[in-house]
C-alpha atoms as a PDB file:
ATOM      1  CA  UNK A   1     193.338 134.175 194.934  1.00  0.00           C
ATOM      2  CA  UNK A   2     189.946 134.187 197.530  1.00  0.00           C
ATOM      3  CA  UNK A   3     187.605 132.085 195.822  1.00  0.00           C
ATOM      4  CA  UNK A   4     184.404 133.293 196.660  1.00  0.00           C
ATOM      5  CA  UNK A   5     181.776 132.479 194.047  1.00  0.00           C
ATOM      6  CA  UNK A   6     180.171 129.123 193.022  1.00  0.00           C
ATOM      7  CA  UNK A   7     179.182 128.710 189.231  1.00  0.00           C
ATOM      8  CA  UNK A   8     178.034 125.872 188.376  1.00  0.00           C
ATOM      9  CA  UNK A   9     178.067 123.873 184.926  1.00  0.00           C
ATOM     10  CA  UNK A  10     176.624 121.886 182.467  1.00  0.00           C
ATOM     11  CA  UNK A  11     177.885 119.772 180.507  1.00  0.00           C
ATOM     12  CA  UNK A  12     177.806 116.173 178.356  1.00  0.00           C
ATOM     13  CA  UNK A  13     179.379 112.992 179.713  1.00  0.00           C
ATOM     14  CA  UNK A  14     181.814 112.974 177.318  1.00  0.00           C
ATOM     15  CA  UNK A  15     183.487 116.153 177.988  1.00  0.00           C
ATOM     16  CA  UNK A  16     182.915 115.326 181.784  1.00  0.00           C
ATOM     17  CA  UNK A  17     185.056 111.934 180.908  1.00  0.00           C
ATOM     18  CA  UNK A  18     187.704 113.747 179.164  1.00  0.00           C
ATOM     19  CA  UNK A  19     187.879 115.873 182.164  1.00  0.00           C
ATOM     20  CA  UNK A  20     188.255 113.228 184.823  1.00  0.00           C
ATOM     21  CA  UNK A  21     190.864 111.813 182.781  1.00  0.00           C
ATOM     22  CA  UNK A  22     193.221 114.676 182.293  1.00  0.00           C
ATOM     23  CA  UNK A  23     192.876 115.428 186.300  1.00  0.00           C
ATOM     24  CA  UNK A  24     193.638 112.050 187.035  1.00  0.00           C
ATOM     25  CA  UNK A  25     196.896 112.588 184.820  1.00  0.00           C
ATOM     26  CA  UNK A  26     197.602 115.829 186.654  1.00  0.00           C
ATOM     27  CA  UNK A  27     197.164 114.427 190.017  1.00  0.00           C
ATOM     28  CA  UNK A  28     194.014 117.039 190.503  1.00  0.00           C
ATOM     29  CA  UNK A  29     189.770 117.503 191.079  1.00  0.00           C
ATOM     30  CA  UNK A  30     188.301 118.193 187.932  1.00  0.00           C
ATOM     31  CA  UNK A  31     187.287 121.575 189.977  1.00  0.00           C
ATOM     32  CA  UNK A  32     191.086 122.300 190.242  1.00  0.00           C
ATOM     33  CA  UNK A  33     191.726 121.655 186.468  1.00  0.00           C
ATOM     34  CA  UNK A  34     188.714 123.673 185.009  1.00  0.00           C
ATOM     35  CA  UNK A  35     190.171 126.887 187.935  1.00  0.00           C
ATOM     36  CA  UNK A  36     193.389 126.048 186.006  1.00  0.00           C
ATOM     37  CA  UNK A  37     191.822 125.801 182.482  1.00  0.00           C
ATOM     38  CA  UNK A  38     189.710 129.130 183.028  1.00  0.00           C
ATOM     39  CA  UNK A  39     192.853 130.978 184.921  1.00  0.00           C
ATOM     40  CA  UNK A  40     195.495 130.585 181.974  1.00  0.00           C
ATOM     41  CA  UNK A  41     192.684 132.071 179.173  1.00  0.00           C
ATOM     42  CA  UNK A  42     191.239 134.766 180.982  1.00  0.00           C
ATOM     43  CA  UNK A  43     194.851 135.658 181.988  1.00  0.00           C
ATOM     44  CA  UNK A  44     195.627 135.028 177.934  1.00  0.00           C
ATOM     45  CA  UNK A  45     192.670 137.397 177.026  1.00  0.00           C
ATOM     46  CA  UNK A  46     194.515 140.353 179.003  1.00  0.00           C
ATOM     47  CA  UNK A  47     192.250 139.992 181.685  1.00  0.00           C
ATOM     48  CA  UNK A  48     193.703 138.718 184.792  1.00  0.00           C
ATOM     49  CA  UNK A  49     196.696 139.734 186.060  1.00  0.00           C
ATOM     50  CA  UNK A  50     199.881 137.842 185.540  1.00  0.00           C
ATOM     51  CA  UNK A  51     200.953 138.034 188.744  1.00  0.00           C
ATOM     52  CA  UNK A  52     197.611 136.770 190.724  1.00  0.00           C
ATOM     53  CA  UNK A  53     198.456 134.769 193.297  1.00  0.00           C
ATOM     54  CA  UNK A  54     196.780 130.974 192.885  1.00  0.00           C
ATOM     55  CA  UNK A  55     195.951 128.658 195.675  1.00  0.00           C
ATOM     56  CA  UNK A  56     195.549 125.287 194.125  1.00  0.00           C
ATOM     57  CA  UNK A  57     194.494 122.535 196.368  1.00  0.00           C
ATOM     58  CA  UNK A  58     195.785 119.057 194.887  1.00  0.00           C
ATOM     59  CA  UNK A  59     195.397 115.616 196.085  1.00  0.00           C
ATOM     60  CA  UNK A  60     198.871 115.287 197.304  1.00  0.00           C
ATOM     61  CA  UNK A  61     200.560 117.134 199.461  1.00  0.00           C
ATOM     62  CA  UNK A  62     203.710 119.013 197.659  1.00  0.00           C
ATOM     63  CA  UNK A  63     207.156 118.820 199.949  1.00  0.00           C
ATOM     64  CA  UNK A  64     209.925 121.522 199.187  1.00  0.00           C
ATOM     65  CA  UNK A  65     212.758 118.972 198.253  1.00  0.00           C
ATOM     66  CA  UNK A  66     215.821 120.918 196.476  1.00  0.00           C
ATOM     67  CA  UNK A  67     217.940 118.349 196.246  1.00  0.00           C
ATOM     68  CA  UNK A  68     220.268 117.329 193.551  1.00  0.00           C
ATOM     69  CA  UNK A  69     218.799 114.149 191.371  1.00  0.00           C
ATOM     70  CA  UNK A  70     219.070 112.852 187.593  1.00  0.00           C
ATOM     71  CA  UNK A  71     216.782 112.134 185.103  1.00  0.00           C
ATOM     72  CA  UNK A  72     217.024 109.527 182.261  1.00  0.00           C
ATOM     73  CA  UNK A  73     216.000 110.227 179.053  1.00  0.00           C
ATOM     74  CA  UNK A  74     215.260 107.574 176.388  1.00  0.00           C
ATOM     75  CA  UNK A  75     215.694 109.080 172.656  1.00  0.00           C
ATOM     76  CA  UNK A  76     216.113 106.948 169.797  1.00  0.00           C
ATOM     77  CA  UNK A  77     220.065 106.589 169.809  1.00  0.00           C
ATOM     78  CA  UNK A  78     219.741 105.124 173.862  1.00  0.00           C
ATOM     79  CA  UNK A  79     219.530 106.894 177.047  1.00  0.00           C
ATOM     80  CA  UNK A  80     220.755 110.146 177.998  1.00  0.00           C
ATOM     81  CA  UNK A  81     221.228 111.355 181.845  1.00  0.00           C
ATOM     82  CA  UNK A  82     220.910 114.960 182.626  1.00  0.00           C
ATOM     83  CA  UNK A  83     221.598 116.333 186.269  1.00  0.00           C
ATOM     84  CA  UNK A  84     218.376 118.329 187.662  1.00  0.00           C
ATOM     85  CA  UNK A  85     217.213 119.895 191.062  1.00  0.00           C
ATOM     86  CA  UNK A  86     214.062 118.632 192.318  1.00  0.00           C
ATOM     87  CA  UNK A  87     212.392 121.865 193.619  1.00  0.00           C
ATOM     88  CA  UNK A  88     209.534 119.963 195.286  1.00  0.00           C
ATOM     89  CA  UNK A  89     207.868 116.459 195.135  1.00  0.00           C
ATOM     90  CA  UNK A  90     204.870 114.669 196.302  1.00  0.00           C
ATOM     91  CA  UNK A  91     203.261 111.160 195.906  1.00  0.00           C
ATOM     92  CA  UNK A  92     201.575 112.375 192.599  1.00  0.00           C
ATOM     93  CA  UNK A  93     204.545 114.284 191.313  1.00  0.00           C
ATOM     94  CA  UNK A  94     207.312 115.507 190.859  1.00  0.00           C
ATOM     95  CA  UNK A  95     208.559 119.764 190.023  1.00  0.00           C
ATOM     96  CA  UNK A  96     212.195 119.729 188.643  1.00  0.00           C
ATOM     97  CA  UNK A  97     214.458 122.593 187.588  1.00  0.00           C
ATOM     98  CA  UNK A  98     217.408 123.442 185.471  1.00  0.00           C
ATOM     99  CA  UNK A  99     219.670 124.979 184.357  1.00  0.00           C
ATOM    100  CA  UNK A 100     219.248 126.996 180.192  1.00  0.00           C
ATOM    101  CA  UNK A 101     222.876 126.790 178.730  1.00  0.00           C
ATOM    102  CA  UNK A 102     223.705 125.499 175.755  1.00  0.00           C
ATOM    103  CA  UNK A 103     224.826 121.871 176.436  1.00  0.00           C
ATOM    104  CA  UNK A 104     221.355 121.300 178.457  1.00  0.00           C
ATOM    105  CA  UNK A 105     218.613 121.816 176.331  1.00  0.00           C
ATOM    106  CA  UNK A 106     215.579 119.315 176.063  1.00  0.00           C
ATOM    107  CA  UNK A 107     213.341 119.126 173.440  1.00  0.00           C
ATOM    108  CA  UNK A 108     209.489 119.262 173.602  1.00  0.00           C
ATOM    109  CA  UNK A 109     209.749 115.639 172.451  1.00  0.00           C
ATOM    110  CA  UNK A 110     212.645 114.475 174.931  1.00  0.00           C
ATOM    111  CA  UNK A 111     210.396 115.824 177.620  1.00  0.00           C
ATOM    112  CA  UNK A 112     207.089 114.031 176.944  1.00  0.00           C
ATOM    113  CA  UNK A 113     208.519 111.328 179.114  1.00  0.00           C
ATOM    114  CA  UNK A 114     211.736 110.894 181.678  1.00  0.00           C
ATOM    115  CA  UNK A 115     212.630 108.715 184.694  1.00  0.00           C
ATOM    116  CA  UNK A 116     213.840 110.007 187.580  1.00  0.00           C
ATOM    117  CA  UNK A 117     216.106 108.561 189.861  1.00  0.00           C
ATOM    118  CA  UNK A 118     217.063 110.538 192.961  1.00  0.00           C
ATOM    119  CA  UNK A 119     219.220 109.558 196.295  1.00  0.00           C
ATOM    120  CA  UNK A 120     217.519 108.662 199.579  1.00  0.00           C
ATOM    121  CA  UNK A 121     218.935 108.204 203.058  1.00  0.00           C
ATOM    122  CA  UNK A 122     216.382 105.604 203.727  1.00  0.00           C
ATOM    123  CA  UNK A 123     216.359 103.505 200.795  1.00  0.00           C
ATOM    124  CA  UNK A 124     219.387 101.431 199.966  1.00  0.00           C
ATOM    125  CA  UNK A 125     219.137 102.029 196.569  1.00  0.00           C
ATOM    126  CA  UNK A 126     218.393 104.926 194.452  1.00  0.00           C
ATOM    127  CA  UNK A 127     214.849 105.599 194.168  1.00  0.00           C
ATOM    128  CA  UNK A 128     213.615 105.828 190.481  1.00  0.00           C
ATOM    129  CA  UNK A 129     210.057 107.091 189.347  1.00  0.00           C
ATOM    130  CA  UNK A 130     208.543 107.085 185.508  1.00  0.00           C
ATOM    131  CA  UNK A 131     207.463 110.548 184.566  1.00  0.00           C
ATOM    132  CA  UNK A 132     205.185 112.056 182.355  1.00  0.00           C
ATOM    133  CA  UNK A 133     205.794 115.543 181.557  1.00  0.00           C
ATOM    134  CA  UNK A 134     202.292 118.082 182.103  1.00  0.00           C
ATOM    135  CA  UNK A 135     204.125 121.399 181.837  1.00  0.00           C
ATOM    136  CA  UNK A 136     207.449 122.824 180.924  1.00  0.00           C
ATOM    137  CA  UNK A 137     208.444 126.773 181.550  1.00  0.00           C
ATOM    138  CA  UNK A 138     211.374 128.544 180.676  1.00  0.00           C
ATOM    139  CA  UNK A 139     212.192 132.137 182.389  1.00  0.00           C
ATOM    140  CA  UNK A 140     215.371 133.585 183.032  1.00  0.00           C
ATOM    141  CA  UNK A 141     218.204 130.927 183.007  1.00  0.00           C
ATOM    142  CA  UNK A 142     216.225 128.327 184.513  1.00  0.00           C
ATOM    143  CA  UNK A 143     213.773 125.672 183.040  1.00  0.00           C
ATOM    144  CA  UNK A 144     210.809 124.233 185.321  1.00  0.00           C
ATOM    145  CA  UNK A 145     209.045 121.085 184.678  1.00  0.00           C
ATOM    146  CA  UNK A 146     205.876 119.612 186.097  1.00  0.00           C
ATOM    147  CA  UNK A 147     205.503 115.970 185.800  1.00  0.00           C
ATOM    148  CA  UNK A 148     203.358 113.268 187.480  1.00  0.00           C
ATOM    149  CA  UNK A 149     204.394 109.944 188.260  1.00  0.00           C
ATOM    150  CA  UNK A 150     203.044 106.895 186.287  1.00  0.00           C
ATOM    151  CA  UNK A 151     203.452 102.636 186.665  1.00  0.00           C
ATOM    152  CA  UNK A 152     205.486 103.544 189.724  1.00  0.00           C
ATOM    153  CA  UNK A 153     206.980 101.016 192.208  1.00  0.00           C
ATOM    154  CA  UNK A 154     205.360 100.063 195.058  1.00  0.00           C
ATOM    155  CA  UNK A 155     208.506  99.719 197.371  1.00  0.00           C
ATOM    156  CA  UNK A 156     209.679 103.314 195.915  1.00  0.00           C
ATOM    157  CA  UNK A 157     206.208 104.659 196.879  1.00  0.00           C
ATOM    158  CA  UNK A 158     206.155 103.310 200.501  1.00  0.00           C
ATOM    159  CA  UNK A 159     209.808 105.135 200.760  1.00  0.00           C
ATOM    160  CA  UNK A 160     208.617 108.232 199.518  1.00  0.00           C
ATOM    161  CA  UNK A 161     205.300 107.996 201.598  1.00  0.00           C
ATOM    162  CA  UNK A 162     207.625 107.775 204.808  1.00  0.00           C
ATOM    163  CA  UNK A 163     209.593 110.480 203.845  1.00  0.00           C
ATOM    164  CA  UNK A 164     206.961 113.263 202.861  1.00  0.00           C
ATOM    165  CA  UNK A 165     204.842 112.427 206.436  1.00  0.00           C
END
């Protein structure tokens, strides 16, 4: 989408605060989430097309990654790993897919929070990340997530750093 107008805004320091806050969380400029904030309603309201291409710009550079990796989920009975693809990845975050059937099916709860722990030819250990969960979407017979990473290790970081430049 060409962005070609400026608007600007007013607003308290409160709201400004929350703002900074959630785009933190999301690994984004508070001009990226308010784009994103203002895209989904107008496109809610019937106004924008559904299919209107978005160019967000985020801190971190996404990779395309498609490679096999798990995720650990803590519920209240103990853990529970479920095989996922990462789709892409990046040092804020992480975009995971897989698959709707009936024997893999997460919860809104289960998905609030995950770890994932994914193979590396340049680690000698699997690398594992805390996630928090900022989207999920289901179409078709696939589910995506979009999660940023949170309390992460430093000498997981520094391998991921080498591998996305």
């Amino acid at each position: 989408m060409k962005k070609d107008v400026i608007y600007s805004l007013r607003m308290s320091k409160n709201m400004r605060g929350a703002l900074k806050k959630v785009a933190k969380r999301q690994s984004r400029t508070i001009a990226s989430l308010l784009d994103k904030i203002l895209h989904e309603f107008l496109q809610g309201e019937g106004l924008l097309p559904e299919a209107e291409a978005r160019n967000e710009q985020r801190w971190f550079t996404r990779k395309q990654y498609f490679k096999p990796a798990n995720i650990l989920l803590k519920t209240g009975s103990g853990a529970k790993e479920m095989p996922i693809v990462i789709l892409n990845i990046s040092l804020g975050g992480v975009l995971i897919g897989y698959p709707k059937t009936d024997d893999v099916r997460l919860s809104e709860e289960d998905t609030q929070n995950f770890e994932l722990c994914l193979e590396n030819q340049n680690a000698d250990r699997p690398l594992s990340f805390n996630c928090k969960v900022d989207w999920k979407h289901e179409s078709g017979f696939g589910v995506q997530v979009g999660a940023h990473f949170y309390d992460t290790d430093d000498n997981d970081m520094k391998v991921l750093r080498s591998y996305l430049n």
